[in-house]
Protein backbone atom coordinates (compact mmCIF):
# COMPACT_ATOMS: atom_id res chain seq x y z
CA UNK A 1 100.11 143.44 -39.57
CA UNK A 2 102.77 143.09 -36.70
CA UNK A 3 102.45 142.39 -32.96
CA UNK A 4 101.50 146.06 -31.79
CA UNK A 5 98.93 146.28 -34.56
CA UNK A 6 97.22 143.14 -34.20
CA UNK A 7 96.98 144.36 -30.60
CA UNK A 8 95.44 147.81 -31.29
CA UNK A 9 93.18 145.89 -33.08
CA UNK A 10 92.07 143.31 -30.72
CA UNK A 11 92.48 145.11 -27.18
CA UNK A 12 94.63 142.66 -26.13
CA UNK A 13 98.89 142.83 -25.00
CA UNK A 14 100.98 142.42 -27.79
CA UNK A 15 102.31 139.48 -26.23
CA UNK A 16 99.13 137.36 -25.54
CA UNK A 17 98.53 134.79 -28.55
CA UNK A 18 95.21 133.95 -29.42
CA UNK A 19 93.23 131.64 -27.22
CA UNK A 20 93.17 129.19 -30.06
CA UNK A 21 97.05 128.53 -30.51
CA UNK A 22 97.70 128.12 -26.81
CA UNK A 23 97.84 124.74 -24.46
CA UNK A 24 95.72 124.08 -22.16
CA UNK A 25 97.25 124.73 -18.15
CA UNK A 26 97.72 120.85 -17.44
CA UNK A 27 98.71 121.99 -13.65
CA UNK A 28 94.99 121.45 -13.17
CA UNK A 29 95.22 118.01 -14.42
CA UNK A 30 98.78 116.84 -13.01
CA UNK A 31 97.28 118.02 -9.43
CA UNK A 32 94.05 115.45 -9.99
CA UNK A 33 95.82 112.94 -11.03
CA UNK A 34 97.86 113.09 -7.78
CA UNK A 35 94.64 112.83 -5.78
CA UNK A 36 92.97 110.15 -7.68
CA UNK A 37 96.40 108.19 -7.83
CA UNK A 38 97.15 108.45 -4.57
CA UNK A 39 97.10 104.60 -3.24
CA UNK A 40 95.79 103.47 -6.47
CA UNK A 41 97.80 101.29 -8.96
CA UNK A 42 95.11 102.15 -12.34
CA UNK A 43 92.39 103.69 -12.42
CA UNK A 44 89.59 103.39 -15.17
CA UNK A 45 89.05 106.41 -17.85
CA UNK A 46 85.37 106.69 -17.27
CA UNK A 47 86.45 107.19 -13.41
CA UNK A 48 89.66 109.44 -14.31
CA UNK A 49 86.70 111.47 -16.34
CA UNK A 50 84.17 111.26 -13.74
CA UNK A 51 86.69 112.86 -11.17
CA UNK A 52 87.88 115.72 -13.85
CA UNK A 53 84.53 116.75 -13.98
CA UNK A 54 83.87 116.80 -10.74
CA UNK A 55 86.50 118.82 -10.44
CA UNK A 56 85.78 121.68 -12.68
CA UNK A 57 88.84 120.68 -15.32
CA UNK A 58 89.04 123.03 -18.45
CA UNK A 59 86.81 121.82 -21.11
CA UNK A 60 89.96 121.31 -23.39
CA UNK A 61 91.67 118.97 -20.49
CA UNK A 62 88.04 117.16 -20.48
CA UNK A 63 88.60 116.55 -24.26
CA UNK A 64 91.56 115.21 -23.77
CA UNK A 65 90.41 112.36 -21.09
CA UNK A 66 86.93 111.67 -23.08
CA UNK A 67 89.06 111.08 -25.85
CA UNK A 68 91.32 108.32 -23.70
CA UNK A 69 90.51 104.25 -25.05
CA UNK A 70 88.18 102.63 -22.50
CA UNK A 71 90.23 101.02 -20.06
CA UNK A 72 92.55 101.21 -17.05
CA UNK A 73 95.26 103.57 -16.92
CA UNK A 74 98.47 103.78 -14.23
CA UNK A 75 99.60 107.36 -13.50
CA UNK A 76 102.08 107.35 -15.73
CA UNK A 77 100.24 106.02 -18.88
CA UNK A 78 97.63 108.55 -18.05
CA UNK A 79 100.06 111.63 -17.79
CA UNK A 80 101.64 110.94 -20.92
CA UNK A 81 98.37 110.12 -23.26
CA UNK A 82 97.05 113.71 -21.44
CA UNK A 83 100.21 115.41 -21.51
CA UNK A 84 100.33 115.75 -18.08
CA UNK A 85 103.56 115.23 -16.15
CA UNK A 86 103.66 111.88 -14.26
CA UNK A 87 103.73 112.13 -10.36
């Protein structure tokens, strides 16, 4: 089945992949971890997580940061374990 069928079939563009093969946006997450940065050296997972949900992240980004080690993170460390871009 090529591109135009497998869009006939499933309403969608021929260009849009399927929701499961695609990353996550990270903009989301590389703009709140320049808020939550901002003056701060590290900052602890459970508070990195506690401020992604606040902030109505994507339940995949969410994933991600529940799935960080306890501990403290600097922006950097954080942005690359996410796969985020560091500020």
């Amino acid at each position: 089945m090529d591109d135009a069928e497998l869009a006939a079939d499933t309403d969608l563009p021929a260009d849009t992949e399927p929701a499961g093969d695609t990353e996550p946006d990270t903009r989301p997450l590389d703009e709140l971890l320049d808020e939550i940065y901002h003056g701060q050296e590290r900052i602890s997972q459970a508070d990195i997580y506690r401020r992604a949900v606040a902030a109505e992240l994507a339940a995949a980004l969410l994933t991600r940061i529940a799935a960080l080690p306890e501990g403290e993170y600097a922006v950097d460390e954080a942005a690359d374990l996410l796969g985020g871009s560091p500020a």
